[in-house]
Protein backbone atom coordinates (compact mmCIF):
# COMPACT_ATOMS: atom_id res chain seq x y z
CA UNK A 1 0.00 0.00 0.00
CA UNK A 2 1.53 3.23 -1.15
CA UNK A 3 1.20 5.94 1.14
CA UNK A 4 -0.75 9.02 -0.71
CA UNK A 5 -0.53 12.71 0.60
CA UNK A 6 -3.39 15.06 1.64
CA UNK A 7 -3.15 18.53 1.16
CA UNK A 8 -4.61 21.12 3.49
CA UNK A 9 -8.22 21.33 1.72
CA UNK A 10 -8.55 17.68 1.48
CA UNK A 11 -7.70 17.98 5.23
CA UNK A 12 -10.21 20.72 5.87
CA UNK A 13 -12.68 18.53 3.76
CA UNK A 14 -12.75 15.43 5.82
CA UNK A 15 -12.90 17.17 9.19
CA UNK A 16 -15.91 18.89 8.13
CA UNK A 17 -17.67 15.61 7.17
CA UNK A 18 -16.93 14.02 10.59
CA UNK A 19 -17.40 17.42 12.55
CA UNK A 20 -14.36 17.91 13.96
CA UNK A 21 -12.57 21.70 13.67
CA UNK A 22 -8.96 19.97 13.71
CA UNK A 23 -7.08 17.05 13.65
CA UNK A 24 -6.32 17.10 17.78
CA UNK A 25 -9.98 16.90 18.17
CA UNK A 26 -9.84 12.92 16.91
CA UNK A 27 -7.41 12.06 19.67
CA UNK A 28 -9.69 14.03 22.55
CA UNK A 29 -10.06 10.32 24.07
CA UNK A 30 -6.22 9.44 24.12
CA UNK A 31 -5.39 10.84 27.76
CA UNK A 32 -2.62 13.64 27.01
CA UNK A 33 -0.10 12.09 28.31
CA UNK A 34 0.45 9.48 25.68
CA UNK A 35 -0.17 12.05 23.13
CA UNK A 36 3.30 13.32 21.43
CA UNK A 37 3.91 17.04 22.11
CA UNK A 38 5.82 17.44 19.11
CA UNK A 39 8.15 15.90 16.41
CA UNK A 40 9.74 12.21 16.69
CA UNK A 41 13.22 13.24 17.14
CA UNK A 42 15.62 12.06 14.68
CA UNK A 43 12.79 11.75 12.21
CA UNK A 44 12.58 13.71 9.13
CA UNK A 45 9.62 16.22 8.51
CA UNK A 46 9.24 16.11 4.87
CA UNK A 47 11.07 13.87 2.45
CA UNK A 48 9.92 13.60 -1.14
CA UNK A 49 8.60 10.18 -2.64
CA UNK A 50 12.18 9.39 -4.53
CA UNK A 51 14.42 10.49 -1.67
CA UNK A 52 12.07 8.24 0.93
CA UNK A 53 12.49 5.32 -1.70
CA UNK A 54 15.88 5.60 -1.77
CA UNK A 55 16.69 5.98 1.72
CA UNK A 56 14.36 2.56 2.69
CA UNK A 57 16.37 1.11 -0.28
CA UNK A 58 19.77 1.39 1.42
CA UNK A 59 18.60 0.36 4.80
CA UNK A 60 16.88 -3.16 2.70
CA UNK A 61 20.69 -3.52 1.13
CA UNK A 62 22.25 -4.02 4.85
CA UNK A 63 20.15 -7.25 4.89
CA UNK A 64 21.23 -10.76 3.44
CA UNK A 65 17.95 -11.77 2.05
CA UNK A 66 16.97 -15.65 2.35
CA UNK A 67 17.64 -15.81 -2.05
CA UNK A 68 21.10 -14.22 -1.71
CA UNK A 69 23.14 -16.85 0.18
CA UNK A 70 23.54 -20.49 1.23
CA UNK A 71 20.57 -20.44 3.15
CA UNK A 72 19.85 -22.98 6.24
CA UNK A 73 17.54 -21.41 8.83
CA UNK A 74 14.32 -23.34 9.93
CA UNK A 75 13.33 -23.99 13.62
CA UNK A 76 9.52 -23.08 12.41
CA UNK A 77 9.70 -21.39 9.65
CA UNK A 78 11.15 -22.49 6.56
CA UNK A 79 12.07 -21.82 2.85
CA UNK A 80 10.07 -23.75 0.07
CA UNK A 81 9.55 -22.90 -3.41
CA UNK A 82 5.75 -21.84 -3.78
CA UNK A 83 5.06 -22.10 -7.52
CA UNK A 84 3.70 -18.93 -9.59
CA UNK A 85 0.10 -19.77 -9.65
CA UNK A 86 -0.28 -19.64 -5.81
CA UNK A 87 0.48 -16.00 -5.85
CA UNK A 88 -0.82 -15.52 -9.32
CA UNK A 89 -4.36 -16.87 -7.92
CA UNK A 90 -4.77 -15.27 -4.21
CA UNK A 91 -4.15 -12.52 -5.93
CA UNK A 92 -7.33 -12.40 -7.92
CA UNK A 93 -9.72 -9.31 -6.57
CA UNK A 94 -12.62 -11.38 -5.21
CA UNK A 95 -9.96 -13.96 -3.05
CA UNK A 96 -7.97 -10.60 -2.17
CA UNK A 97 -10.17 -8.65 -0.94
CA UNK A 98 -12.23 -11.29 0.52
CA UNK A 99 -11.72 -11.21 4.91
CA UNK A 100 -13.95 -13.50 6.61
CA UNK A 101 -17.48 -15.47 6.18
CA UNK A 102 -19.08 -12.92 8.03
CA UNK A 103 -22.11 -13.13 5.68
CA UNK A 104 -22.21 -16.57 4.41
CA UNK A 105 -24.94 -16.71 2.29
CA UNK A 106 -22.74 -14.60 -0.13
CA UNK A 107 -18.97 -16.05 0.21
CA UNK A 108 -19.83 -18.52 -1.11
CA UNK A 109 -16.49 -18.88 -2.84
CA UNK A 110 -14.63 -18.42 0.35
CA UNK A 111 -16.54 -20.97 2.20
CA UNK A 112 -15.77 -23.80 -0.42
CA UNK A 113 -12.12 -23.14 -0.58
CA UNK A 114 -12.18 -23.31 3.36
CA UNK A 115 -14.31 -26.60 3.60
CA UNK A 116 -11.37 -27.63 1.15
CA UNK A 117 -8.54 -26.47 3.11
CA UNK A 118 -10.34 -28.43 6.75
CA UNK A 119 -10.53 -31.66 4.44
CA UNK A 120 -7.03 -31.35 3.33
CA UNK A 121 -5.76 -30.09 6.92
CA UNK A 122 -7.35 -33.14 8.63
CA UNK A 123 -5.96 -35.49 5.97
CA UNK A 124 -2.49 -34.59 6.50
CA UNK A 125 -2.86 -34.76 10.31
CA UNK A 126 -4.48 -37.67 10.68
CA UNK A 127 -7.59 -36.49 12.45
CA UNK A 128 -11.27 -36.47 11.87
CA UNK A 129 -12.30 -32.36 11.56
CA UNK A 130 -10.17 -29.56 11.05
CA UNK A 131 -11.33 -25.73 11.46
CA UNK A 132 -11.13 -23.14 9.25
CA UNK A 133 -7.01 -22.14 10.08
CA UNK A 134 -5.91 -20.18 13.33
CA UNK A 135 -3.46 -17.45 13.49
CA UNK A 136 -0.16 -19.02 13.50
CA UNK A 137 1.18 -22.22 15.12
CA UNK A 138 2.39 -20.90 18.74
CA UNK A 139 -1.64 -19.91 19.40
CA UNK A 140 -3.27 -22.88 17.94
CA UNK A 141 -0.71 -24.59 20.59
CA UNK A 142 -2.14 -22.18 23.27
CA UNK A 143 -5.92 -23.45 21.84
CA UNK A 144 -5.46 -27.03 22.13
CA UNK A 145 -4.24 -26.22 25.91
CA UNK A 146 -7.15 -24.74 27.27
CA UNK A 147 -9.37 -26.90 25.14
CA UNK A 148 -8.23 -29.68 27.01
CA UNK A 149 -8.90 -27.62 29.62
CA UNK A 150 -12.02 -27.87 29.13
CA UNK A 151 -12.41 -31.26 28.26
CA UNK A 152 -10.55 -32.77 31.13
CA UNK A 153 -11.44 -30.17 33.76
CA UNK A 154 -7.94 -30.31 34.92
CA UNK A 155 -5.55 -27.39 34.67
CA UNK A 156 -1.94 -29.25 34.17
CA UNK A 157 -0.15 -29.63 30.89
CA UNK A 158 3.03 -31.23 30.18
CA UNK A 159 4.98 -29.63 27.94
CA UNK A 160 7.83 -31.16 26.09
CA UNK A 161 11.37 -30.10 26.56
CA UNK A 162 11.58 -30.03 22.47
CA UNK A 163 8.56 -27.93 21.86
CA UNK A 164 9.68 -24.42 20.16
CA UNK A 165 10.53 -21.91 22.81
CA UNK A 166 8.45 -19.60 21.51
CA UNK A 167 5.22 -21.83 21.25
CA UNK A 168 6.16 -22.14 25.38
CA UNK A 169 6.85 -18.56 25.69
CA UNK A 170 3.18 -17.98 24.47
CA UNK A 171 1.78 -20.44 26.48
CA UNK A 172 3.15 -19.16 29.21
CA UNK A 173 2.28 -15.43 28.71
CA UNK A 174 -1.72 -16.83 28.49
CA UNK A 175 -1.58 -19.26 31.31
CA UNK A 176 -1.34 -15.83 33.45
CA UNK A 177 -4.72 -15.46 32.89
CA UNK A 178 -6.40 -18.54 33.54
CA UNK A 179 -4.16 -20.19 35.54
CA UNK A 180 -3.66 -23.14 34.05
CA UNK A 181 -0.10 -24.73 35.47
CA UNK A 182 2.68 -25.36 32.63
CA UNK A 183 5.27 -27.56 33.46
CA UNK A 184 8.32 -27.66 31.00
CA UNK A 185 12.18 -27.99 31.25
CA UNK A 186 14.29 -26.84 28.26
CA UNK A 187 16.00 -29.22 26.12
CA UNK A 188 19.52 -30.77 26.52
CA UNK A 189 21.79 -32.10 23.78
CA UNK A 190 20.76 -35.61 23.71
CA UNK A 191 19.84 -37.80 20.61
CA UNK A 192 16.95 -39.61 22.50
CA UNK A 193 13.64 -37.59 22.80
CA UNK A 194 11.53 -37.35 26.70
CA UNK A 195 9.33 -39.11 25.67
CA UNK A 196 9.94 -41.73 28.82
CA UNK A 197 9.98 -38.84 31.26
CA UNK A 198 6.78 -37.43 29.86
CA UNK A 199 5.18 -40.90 30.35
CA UNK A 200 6.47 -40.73 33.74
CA UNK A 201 5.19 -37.37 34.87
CA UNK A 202 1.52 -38.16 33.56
CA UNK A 203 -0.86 -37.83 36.67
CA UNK A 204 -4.46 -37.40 37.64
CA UNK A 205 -4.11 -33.67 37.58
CA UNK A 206 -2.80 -33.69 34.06
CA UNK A 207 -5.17 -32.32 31.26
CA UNK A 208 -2.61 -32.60 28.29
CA UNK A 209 0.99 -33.65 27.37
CA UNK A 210 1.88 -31.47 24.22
CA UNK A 211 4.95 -32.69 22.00
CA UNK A 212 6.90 -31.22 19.16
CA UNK A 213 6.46 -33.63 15.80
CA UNK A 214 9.24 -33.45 14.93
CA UNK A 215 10.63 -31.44 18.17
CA UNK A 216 12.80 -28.60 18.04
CA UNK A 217 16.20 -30.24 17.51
CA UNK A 218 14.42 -32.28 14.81
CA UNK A 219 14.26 -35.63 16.48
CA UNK A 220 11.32 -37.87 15.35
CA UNK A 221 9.98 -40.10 18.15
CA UNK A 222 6.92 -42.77 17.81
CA UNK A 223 4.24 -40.98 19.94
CA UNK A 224 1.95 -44.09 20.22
CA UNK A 225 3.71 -45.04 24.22
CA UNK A 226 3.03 -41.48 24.86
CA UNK A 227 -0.91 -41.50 23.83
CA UNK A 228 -1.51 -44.55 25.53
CA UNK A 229 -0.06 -43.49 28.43
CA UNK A 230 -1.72 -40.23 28.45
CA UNK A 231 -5.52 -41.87 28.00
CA UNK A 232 -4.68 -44.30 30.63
CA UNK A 233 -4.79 -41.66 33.28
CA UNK A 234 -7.92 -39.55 31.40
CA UNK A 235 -5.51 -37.06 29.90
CA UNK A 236 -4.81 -35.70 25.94
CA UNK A 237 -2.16 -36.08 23.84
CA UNK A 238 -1.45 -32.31 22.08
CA UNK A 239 0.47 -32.86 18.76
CA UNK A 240 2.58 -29.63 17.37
CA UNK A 241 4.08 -29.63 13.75
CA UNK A 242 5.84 -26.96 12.41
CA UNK A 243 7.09 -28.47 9.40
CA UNK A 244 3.39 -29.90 7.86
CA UNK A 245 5.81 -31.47 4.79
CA UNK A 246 7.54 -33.82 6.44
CA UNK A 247 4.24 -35.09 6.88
CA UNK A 248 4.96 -36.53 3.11
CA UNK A 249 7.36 -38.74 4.51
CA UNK A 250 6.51 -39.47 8.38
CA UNK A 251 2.88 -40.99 9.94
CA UNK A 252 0.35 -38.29 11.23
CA UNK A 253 0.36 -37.64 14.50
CA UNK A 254 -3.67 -38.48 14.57
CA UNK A 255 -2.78 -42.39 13.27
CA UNK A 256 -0.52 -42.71 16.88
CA UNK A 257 -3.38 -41.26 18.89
CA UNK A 258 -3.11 -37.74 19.03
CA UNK A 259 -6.04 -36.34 20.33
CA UNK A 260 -5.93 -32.69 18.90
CA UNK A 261 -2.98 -31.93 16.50
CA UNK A 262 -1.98 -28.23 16.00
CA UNK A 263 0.83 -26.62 13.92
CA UNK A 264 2.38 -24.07 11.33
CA UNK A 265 1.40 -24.12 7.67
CA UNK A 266 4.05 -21.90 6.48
CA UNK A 267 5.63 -24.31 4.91
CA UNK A 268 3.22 -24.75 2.10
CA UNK A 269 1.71 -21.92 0.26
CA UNK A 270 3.45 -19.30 1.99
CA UNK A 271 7.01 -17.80 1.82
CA UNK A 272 8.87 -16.88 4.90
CA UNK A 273 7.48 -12.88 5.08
CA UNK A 274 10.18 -11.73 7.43
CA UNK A 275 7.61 -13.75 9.99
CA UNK A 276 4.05 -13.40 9.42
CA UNK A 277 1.77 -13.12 8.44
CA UNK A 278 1.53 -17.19 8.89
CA UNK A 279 -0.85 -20.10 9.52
CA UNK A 280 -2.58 -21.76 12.19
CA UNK A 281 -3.73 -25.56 11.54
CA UNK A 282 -6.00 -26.79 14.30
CA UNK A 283 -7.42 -30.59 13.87
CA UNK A 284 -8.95 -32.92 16.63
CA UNK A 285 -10.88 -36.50 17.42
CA UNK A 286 -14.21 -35.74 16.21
CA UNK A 287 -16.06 -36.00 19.15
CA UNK A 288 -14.10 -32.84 20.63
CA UNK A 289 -15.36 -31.20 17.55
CA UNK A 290 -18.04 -28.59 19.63
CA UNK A 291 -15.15 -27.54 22.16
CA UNK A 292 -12.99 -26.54 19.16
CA UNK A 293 -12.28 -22.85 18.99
CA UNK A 294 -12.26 -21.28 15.30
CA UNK A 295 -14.80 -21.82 12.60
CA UNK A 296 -15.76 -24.20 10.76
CA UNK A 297 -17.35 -24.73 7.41
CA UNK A 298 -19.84 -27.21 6.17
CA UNK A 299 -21.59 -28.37 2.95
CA UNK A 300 -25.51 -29.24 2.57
CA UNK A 301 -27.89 -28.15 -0.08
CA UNK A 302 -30.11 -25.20 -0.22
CA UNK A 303 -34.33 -25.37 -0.42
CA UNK A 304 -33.99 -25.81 -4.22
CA UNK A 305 -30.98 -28.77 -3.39
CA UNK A 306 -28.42 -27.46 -4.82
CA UNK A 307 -24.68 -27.53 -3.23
CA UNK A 308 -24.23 -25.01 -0.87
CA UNK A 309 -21.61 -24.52 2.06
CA UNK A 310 -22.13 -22.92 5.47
CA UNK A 311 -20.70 -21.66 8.59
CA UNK A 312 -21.52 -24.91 10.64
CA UNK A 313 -19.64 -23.86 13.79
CA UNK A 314 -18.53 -20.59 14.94
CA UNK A 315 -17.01 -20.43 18.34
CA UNK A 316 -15.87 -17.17 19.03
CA UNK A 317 -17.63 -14.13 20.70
CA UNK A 318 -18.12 -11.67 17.98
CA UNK A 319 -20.69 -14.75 16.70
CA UNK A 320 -22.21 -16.08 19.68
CA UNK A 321 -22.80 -14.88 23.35
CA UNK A 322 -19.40 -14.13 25.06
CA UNK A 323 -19.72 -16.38 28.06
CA UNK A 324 -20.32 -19.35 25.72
CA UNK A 325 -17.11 -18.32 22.98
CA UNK A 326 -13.99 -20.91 23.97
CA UNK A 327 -11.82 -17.90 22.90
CA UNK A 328 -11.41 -14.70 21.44
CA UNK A 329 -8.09 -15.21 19.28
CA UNK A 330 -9.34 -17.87 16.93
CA UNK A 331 -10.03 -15.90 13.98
CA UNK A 332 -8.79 -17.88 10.68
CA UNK A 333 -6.21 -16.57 8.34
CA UNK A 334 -8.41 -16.52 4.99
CA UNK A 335 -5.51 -15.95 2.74
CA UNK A 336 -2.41 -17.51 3.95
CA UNK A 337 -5.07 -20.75 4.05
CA UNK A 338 -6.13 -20.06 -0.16
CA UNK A 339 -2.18 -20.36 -0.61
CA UNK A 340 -1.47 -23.68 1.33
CA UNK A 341 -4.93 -25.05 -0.12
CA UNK A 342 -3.72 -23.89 -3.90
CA UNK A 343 -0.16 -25.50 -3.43
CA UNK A 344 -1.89 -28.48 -1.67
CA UNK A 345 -4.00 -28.76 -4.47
CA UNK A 346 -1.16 -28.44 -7.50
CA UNK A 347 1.04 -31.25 -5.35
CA UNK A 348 -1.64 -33.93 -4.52
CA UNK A 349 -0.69 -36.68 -2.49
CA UNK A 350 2.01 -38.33 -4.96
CA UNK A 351 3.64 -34.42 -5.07
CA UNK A 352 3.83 -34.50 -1.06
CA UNK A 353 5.30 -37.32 -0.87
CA UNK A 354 7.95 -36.39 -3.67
CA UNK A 355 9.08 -32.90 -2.04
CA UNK A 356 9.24 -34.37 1.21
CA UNK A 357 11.50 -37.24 -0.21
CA UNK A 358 13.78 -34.83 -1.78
CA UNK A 359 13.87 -32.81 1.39
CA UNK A 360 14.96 -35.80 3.52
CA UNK A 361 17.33 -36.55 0.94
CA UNK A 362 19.15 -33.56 0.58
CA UNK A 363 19.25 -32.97 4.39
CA UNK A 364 20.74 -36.48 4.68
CA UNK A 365 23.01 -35.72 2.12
CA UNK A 366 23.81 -32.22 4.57
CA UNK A 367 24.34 -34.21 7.64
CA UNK A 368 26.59 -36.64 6.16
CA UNK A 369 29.05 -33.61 4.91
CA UNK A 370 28.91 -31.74 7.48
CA UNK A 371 29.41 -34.28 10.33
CA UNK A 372 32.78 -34.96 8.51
CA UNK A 373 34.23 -31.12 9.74
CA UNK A 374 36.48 -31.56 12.41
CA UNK A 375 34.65 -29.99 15.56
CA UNK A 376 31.42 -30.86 14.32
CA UNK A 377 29.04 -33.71 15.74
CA UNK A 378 25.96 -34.46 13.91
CA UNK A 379 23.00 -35.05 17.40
CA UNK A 380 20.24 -36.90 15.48
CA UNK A 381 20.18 -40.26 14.77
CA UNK A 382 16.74 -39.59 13.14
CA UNK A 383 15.57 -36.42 11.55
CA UNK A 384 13.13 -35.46 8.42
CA UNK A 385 14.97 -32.01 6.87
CA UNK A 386 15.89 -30.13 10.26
CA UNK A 387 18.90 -31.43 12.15
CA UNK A 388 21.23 -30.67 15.04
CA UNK A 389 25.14 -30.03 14.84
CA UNK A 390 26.92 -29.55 18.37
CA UNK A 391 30.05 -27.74 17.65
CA UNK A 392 33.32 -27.04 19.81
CA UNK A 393 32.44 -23.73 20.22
CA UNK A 394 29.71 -20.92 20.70
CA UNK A 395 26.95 -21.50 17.99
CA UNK A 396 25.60 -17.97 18.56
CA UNK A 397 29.08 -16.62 17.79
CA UNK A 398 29.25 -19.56 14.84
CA UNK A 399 26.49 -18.21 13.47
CA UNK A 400 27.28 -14.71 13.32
CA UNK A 401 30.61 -15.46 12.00
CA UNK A 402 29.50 -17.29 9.24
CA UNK A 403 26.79 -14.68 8.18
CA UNK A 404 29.18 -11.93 8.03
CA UNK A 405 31.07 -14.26 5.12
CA UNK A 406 27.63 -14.94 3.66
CA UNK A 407 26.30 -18.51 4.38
CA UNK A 408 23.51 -18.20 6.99
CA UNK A 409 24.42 -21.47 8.46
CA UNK A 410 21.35 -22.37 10.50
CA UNK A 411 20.05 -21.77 13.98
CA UNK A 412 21.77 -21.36 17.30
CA UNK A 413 19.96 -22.99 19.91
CA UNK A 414 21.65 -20.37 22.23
CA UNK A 415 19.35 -17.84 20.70
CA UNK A 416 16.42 -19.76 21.44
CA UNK A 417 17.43 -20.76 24.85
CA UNK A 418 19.32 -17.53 26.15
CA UNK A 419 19.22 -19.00 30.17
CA UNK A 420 20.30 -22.30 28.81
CA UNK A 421 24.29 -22.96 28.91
CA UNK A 422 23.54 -26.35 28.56
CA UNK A 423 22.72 -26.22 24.99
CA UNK A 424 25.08 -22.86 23.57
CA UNK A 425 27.07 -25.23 21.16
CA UNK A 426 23.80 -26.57 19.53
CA UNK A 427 23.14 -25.54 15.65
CA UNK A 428 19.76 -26.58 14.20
CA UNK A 429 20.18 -27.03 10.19
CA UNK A 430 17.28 -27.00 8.26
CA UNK A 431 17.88 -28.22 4.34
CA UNK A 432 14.60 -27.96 2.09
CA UNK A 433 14.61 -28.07 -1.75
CA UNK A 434 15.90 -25.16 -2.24
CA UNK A 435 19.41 -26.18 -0.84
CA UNK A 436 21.81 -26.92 -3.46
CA UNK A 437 24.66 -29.01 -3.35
CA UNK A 438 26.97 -25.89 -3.92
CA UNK A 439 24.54 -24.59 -0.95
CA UNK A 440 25.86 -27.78 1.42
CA UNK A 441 29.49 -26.86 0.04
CA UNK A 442 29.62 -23.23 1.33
CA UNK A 443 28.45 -24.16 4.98
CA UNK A 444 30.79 -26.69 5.13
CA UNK A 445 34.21 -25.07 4.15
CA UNK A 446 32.73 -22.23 6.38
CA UNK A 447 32.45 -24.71 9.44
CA UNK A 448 35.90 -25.95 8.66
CA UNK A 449 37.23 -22.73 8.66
CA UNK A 450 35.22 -21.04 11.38
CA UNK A 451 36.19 -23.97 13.69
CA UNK A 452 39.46 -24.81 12.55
């Protein structure tokens, strides 16, 4: 959105239509003060259009972009290759411009493409319904939380040492508010997942145990002991994925038991967007279906029976009376869910299954080389495309290092666990398609040197 001047009539014009004799009369309500008193220092007054361009121009140029270099970040979000027609069709006026099913009857259009997107959602968890998309992952891990909440009527969830940091970090700034006890150690640098000590800290006050799929350091663990063990004492298992793709390659959480399955769709459909916006995907057991928050959309026929699709279930309190809403952040991202639907739609099954082979492959191909660099040890002894390297040294420093000679090597688990000394020499390397061998190349004669 370009930003377009006023001048002082068109001003002087506006205020009239809304009755107000100047602009400080719009901000009467905004207590004084917050109000600024004058200029932002250090900020311009007046720039023209070119000389603004050209300044935001040279501040973009001090970035390396995610295209420009040997690029290996993940941890959540990750770079795929969404074909043309994804962006060439959400961009079409009546998907653009198209919000929300507030008025059903007439969005039409959006309400099929959603039913499409649940169907496709639940598929690729493994579970029976799917809503209508969430906001990102980290709140549709909040969601499941207190729905299990309300299932269980307990307040205690487990949460796994390799769920992302940041998914805990939100959980943790909610759980302030309804008091609903978290209990979660961060990881350490250990090939085998905690699983067992999840199993083992299951109790009778226990509402959920929520685990990363695969976790944060990119370990893949069968979740079927943990389910078990969680029914057995009348709790829910809470599956996150962040990486829906390696879904292609790996069984759905839903087919080991999972009770409600929750993660990021980022990975197809949407590009990495300096980190939003992104997409929530929020599936359960059917017969949780009515304490799922979001919406979700139905088909049936009409009086004349044709095909028509509806908002079935709307659980949120701009739709029905507050006390009864189970939340009030569970709007769906409309958009960002057309784009994983489109590029779920152009892959099909047999495509899934193909990129997520040829991500495994090439991040095989990754760990093998780069284990080989004196100082390096590769952590996994299973992984999809997302892996962990402990190094002799500081990863944060590693890291830094290594951008400055343009490779972005990957993810320093000191970053996402600042308080954690335990893990500072952990690097989490995530290869997707776009990696090339020349890509795998770079990082490793930048490792050798960097820790030579």
């Amino acid at each position: 959105m370009r930003y377009l001047p006023l001048t002082d009539s068109d001003r002087q014009e506006m205020l009239s239509v809304v009755g107000a004799s100047s602009i400080d009369d719009l901000f009467v309500d905004v207590p004084a003060e917050a109000r600024l008193s004058g200029p932002i220092e250090g900020l311009p007054l007046h720039a023209s259009e070119l000389a603004v361009e050209r300044h935001m121009s040279a501040l973009a140029r001090q970035n390396l972009s995610a295209g420009e270099a040997p690029f290996f970040l993940g941890a959540g979000a990750y770079r795929h290759h969404v074909p043309a027609s994804v962006d060439h069709l959400i961009q079409r006026g009546e998907f653009l411009t198209a919000y929300t099913p507030y008025q059903p009857e007439i969005a039409q259009g959006t309400l099929q493409v959603l039913f499409e997107f649940q169907t496709q959602v639940a598929r690729l968890l493994g579970c029976d319904v799917a809503n209508a998309s969430m906001y990102d992952g980290s709140t549709a891990c909040w969601e499941a939380i207190v729905m299990a909440r309300r299932i269980t009527k307990r307040g205690k969830a487990l949460l796994s040492s390799g769920l992302h940091p940041h998914y805990v970090s939100v959980a943790q700034t909610m759980a302030k508010f309804t008091g609903d006890a978290l209990v979660h150690e961060d990881p350490t640098l250990e090939a085998a997942t905690d699983i067992d000590a999840l199993i083992a800290a299951i109790d009778r006050d226990t509402s959920c145990v929520v685990v990363q799929y695969p976790d944060i350091l990119g370990r893949i663990a069968d979740l079927t002991p943990l389910a078990d063990a969680a029914h057995a004492a009348g709790a829910l298992l809470v599956a996150v994925v962040t990486e829906p793709v390696a879904l292609g390659a790996i069984k759905a959480p839903g087919h080991m038991g999972a009770d409600i399955v929750v993660g990021e769709g980022q990975s197809i459909g949407v590009g990495l967007q300096f980190g939003g916006p992104y997409l929530g995907l929020f599936a359960c057991k059917q017969k949780y279906v009515r304490q799922m928050p979001g919406r979700l959309c139905g088909e049936t026929v009409d009086a004349a029976g044709k095909r028509g699709f509806v908002l079935t279930l709307s659980t949120r309190e701009q739709h029905i009376r507050r006390e009864k809403a189970t939340s009030n952040i569970c709007t769906n991202s409309g958009l960002c869910a057309l784009a994983f639907s489109i590029h779920m739609t152009l892959l099909g099954e047999r495509g899934l299954r193909e990129l997520a082979g040829l991500n495994h492959a090439l991040a095989v191909q990754a760990a093998d080389q780069l284990a080989q660099v004196p100082g390096v040890t590769l952590l996994n002894d299973s992984f999809f495309n997302e892996f962990t390297l402990v190094l002799t040294k500081d990863a944060r420093e590693t890291v830094r290092n290594l951008a400055d000679r343009g490779v972005l090597a990957g993810v320093s688990l000191g970053r996402l666990f600042p308080n954690s000394t335990a893990v500072g020499n952990g690097l989490v390397v995530a290869v997707t398609e776009t990696t090339t061998p020349e890509d795998i190349e770079a990082l490793a004669a930048a490792l050798q040197e960097e820790l030579a």
